[in-house]
Protein backbone atom coordinates (compact mmCIF):
# COMPACT_ATOMS: atom_id res chain seq x y z
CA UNK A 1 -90.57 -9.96 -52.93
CA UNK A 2 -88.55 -7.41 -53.98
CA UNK A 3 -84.41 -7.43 -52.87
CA UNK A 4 -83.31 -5.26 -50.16
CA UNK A 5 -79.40 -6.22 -50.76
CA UNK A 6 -78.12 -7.94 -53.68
CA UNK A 7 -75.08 -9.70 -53.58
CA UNK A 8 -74.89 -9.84 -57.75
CA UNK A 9 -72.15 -12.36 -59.05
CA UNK A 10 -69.27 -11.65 -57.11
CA UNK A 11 -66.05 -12.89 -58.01
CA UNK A 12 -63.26 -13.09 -55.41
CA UNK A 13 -59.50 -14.30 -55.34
CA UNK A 14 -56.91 -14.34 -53.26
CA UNK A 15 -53.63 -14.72 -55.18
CA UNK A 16 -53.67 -18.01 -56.95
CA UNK A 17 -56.92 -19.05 -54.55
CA UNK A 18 -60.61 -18.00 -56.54
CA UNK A 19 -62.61 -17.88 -53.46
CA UNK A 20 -65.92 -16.74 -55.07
CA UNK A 21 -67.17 -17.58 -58.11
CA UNK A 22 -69.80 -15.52 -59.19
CA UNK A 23 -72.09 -15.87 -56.12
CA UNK A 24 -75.53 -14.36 -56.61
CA UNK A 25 -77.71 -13.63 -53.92
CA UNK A 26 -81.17 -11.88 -52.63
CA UNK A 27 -82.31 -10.72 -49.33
CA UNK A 28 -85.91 -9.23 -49.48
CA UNK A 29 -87.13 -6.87 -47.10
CA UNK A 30 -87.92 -8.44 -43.80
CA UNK A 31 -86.61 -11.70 -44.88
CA UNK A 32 -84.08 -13.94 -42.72
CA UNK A 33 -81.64 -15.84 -45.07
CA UNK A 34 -79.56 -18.57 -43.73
CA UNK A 35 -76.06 -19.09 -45.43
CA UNK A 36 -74.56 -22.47 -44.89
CA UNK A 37 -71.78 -24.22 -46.44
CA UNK A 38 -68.29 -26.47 -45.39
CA UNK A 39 -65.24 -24.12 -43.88
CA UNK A 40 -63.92 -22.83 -46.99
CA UNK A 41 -66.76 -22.44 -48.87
CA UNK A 42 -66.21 -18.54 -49.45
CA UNK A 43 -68.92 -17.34 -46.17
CA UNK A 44 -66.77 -15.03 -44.63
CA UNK A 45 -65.32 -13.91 -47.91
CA UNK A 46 -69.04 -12.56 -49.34
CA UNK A 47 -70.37 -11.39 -45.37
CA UNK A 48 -66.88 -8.81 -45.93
CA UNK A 49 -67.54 -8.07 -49.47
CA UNK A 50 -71.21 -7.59 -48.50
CA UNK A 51 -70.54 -4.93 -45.79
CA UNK A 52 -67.85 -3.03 -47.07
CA UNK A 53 -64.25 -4.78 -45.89
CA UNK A 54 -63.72 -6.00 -48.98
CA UNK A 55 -63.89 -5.11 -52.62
CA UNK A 56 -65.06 -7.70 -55.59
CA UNK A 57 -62.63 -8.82 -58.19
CA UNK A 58 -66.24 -9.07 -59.98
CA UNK A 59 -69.93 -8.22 -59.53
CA UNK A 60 -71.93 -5.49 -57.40
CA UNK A 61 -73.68 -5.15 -54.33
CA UNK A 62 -76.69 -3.50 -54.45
CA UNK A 63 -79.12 -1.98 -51.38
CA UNK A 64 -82.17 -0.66 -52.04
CA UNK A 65 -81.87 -0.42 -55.80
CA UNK A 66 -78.31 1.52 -54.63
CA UNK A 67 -74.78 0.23 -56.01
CA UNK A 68 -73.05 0.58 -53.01
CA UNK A 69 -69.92 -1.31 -53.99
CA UNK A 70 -67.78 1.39 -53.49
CA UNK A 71 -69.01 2.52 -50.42
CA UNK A 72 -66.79 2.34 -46.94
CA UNK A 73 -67.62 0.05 -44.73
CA UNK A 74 -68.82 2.97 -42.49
CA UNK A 75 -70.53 4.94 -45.24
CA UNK A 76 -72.91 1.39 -45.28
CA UNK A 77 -73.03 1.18 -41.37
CA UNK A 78 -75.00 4.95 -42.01
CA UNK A 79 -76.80 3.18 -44.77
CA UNK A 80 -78.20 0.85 -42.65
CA UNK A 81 -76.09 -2.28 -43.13
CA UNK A 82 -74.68 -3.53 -40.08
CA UNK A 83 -72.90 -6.55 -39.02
CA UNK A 84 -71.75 -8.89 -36.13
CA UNK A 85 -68.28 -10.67 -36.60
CA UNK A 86 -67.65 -14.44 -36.07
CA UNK A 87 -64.95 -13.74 -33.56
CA UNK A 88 -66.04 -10.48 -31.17
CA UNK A 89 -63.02 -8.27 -31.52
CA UNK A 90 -63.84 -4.98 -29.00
CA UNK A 91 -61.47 -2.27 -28.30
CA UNK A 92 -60.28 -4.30 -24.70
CA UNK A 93 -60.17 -0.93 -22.63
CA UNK A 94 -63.64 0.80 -23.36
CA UNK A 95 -66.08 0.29 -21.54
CA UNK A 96 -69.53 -1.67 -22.55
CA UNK A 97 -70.94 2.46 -23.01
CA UNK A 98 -68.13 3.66 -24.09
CA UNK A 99 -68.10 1.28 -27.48
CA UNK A 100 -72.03 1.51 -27.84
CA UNK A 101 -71.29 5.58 -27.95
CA UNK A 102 -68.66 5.15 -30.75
CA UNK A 103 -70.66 3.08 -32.54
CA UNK A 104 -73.82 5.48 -32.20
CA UNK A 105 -72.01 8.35 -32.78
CA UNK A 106 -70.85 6.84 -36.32
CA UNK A 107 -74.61 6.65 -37.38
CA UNK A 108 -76.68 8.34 -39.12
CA UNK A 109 -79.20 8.61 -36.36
CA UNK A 110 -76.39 9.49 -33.80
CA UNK A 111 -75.04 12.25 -35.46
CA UNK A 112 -78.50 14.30 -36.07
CA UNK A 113 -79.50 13.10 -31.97
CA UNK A 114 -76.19 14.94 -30.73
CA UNK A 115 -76.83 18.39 -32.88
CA UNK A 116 -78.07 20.17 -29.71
CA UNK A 117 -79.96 17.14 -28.49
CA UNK A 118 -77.97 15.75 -25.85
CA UNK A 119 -80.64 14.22 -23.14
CA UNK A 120 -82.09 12.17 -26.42
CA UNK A 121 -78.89 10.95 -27.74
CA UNK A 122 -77.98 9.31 -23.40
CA UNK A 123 -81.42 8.16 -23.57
CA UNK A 124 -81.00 6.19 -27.52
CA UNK A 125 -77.70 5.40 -25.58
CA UNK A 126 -79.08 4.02 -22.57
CA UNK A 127 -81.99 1.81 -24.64
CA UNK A 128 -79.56 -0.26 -26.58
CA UNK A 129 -77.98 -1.20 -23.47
CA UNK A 130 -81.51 -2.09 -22.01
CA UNK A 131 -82.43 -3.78 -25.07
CA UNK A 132 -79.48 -5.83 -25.51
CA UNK A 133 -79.10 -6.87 -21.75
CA UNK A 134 -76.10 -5.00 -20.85
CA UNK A 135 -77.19 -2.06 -18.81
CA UNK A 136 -75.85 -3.62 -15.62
CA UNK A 137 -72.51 -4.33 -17.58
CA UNK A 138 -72.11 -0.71 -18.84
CA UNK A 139 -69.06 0.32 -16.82
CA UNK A 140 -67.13 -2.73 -17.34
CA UNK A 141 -64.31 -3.06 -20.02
CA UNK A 142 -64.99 -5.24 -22.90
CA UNK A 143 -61.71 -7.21 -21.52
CA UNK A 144 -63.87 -8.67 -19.10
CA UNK A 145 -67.20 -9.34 -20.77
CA UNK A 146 -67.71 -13.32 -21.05
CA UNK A 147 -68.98 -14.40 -24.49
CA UNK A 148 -72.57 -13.59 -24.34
CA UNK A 149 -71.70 -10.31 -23.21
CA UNK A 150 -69.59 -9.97 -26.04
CA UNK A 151 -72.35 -10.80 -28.67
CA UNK A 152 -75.10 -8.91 -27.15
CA UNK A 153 -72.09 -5.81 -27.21
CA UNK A 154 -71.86 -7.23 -30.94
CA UNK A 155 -75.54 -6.39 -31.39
CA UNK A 156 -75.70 -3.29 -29.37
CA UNK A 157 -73.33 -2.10 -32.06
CA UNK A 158 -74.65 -3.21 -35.12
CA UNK A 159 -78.27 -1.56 -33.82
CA UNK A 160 -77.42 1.73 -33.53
CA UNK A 161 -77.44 2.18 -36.56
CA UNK A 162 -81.27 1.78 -36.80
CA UNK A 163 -80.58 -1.18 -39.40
CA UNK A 164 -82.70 -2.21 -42.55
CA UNK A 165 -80.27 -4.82 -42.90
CA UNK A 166 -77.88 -7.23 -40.29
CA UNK A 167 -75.52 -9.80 -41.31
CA UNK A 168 -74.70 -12.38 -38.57
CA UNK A 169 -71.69 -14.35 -38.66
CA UNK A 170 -71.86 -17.58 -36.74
CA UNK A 171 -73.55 -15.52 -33.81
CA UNK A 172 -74.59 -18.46 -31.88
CA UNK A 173 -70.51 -19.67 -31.66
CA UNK A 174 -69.13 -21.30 -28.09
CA UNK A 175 -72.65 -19.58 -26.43
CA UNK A 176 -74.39 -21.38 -23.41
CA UNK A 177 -77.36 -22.79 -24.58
CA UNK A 178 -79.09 -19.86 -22.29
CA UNK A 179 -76.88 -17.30 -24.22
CA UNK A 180 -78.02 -18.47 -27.48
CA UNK A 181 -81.56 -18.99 -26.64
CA UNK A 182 -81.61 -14.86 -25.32
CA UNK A 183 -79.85 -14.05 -28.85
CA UNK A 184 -82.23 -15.92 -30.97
CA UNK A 185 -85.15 -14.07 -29.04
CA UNK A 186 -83.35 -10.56 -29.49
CA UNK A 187 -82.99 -11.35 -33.15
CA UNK A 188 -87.11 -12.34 -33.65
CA UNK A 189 -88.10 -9.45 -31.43
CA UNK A 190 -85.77 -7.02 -34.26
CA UNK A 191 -87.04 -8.66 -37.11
CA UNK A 192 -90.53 -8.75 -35.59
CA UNK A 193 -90.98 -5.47 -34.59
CA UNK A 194 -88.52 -3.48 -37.14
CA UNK A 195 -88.91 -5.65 -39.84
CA UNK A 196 -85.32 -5.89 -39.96
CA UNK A 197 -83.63 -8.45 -42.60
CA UNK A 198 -80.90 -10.89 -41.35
CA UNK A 199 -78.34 -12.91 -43.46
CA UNK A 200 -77.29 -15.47 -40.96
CA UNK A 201 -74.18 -17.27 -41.59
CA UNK A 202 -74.37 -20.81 -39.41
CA UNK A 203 -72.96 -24.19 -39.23
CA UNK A 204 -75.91 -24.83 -37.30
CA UNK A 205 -78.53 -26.41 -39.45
CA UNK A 206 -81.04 -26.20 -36.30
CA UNK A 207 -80.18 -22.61 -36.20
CA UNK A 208 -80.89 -22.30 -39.56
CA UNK A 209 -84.10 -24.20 -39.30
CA UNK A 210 -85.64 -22.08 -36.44
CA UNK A 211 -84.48 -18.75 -37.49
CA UNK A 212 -84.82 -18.79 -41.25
CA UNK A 213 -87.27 -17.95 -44.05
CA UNK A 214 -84.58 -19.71 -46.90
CA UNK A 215 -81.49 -20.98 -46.44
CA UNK A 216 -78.43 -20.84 -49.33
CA UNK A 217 -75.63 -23.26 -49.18
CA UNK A 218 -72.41 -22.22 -51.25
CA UNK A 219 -69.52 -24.54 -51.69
CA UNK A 220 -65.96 -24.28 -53.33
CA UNK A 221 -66.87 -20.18 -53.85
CA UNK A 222 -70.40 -21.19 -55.64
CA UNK A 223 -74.25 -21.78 -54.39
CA UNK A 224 -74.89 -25.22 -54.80
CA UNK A 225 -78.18 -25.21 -52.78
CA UNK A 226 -81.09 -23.09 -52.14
CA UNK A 227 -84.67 -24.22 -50.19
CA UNK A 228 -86.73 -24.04 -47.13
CA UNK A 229 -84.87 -24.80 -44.24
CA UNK A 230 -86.69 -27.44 -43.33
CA UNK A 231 -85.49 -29.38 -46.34
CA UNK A 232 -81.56 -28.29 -45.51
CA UNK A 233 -80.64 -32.08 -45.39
CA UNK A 234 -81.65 -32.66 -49.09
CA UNK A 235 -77.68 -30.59 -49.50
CA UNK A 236 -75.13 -32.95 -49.59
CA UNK A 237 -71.44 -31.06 -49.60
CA UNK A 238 -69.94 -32.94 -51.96
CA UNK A 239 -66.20 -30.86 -50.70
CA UNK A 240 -64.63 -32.52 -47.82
CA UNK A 241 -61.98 -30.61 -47.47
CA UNK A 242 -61.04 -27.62 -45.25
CA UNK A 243 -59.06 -24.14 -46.29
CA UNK A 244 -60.30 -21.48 -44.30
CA UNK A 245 -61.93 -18.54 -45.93
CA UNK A 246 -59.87 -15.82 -46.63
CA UNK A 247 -60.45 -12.14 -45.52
CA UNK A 248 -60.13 -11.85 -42.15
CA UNK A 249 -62.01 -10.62 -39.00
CA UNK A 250 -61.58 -7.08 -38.40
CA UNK A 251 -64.00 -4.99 -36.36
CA UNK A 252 -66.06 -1.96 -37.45
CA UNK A 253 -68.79 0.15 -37.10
């Protein structure tokens, strides 16, 4: 199987604090990678170096054969690398439509749809909303939204881009277990049907299990574990402590 993104030995510090460590990692087309690993382990770090909010000390990313290292953020969003953040961080005052439109209107796909094409770009609108569950929630502000809301707004998002490629960081965080269940079936019916790949970041090793093709577990900034997901309890963190990865939660297109 031949890599759609390439995370290739990326080094990362902070200061004084070497967060990654040469990391190497594959995602092939259509494939769902689990990342696991302790708080600390350098997660967050590589999902922002991966997408574009952060640059490498060290090491490349490529996507589709592309070094796209130095790439913007939003230049990768139009690539076709999206992204869901661990903590949903919405402008508070738009409205559910209102942050789908930004968001659509960054794309590739947006931009060619509103170049004298206006009925097809409300109707591309108006199916992510259907898709993700939030057409009856269009009007309201994201200020409101409870937290399913707010990760099916997440996904709305990161779709419109018409993805090859979605990172998901801890998407299944503080959910109902009915919230979680409808993400996990949005996710299969992407991957599924648009043979999208996912890189699913999870402290959820039954998450991990149902969702995944191969999971990677990276500790103190390095992968220390790579298998079926099935065979996820075989990885033994041999860290116990806690430093919280550095590199912040910042929303983006």
């Amino acid at each position: 199987m031949s890599d759609l993104l390439l995370a290739d030995r990326i080094t990362k510090s902070f200061g004084t604090n070497r967060v990654l460590r040469g990391v190497t990692i594959g995602i092939g087309r259509g494939e769902v990678v689990g990342l696991f690993g302790p708080n600390g382990s350098g997660k967050t770090t590589l999902a922002n170096i991966i997408t574009g909010l952060t640059r490498p000390d060290k090491g490349r990313i490529l996507f589709e054969g592309k070094d796209v290292t130095g790439m913007s953020m939003d230049a990768r969003f139009r690539a076709g690398i999206a992204r869901t953040f661990q903590i949903p961080d919405p402008y508070p005052s738009l409205t559910v439509v209102e942050s789908v439109r930004v968001a659509l209107l960054c794309s590739e796909a947006g931009r060619k749809e509103t170049e004298g094409k206006g009925p097809g770009f409300q109707e591309n609108l108006d199916s992510l909303l259907v898709r993700t569950g939030l057409f009856a929630q269009r009007f309201w502000p994201a200020a409101k939204l409870s937290q399913g809301c707010l990760r099916r707004l997440e996904f709305a998002r990161a779709i419109s881009c018409r993805p090859k490629f979605i990172l998901l960081d801890e998407v299944s965080s503080a959910l109902s277990a009915r919230d979680e269940a409808e993400l996990v079936a949005l996710m299969r019916s992407l991957h599924r049907e648009e043979d999208i790949s996912f890189l699913l970041i999870s402290h959820n090793p039954l998450i991990l299990e149902e969702l995944c093709d191969r999971v990677v577990a990276i500790e103190d900034g390095r992968v220390f574990w790579e298998g079926k997901p099935g065979d996820l309890a075989k990885y033994v963190p041999t860290s116990h402590h806690a430093h919280g990865d550095e590199g912040g939660n910042h929303e983006g297109g």
